[in-house]
C-alpha atoms as a PDB file:
ATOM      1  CA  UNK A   1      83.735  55.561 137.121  1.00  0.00           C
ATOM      2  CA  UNK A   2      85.034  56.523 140.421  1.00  0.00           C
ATOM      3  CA  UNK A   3      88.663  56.948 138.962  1.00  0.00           C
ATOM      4  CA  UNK A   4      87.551  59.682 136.005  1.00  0.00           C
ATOM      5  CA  UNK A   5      85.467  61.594 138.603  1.00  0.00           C
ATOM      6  CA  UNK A   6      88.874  61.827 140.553  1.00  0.00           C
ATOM      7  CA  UNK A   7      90.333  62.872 137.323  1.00  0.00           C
ATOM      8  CA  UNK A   8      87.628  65.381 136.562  1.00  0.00           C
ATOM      9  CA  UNK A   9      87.753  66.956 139.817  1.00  0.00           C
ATOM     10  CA  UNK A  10      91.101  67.036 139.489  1.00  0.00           C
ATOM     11  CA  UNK A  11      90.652  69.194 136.256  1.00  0.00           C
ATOM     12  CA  UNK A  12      88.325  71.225 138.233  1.00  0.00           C
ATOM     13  CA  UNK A  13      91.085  72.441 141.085  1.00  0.00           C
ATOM     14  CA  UNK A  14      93.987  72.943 138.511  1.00  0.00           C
ATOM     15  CA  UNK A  15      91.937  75.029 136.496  1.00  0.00           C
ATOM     16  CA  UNK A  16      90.533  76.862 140.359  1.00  0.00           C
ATOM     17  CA  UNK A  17      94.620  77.571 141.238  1.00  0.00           C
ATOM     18  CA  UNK A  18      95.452  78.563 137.645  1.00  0.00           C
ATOM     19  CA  UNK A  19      92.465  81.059 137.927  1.00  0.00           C
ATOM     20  CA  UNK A  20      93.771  82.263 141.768  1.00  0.00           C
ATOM     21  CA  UNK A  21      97.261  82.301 140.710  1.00  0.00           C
ATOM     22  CA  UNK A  22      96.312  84.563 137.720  1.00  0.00           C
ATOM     23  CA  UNK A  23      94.288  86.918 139.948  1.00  0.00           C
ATOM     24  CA  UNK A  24      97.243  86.783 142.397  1.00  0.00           C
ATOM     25  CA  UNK A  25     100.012  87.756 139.901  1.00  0.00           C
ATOM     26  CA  UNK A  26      97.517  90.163 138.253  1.00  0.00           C
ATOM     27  CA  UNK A  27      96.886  91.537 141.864  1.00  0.00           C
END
């Protein structure tokens, strides 16, 4: 259980610095 709620916030920060990169490059 521990390991997929590693992955899942995992998910959670890629998706966070794809969404900051985008705003950056938009920027």
């Amino acid at each position: 259980v521990r390991e997929v709620r590693r992955d899942i916030a995992r998910l959670k920060t890629v998706q966070v610095q794809k969404r900051n990169g985008a705003a950056a490059d938009k920027g």
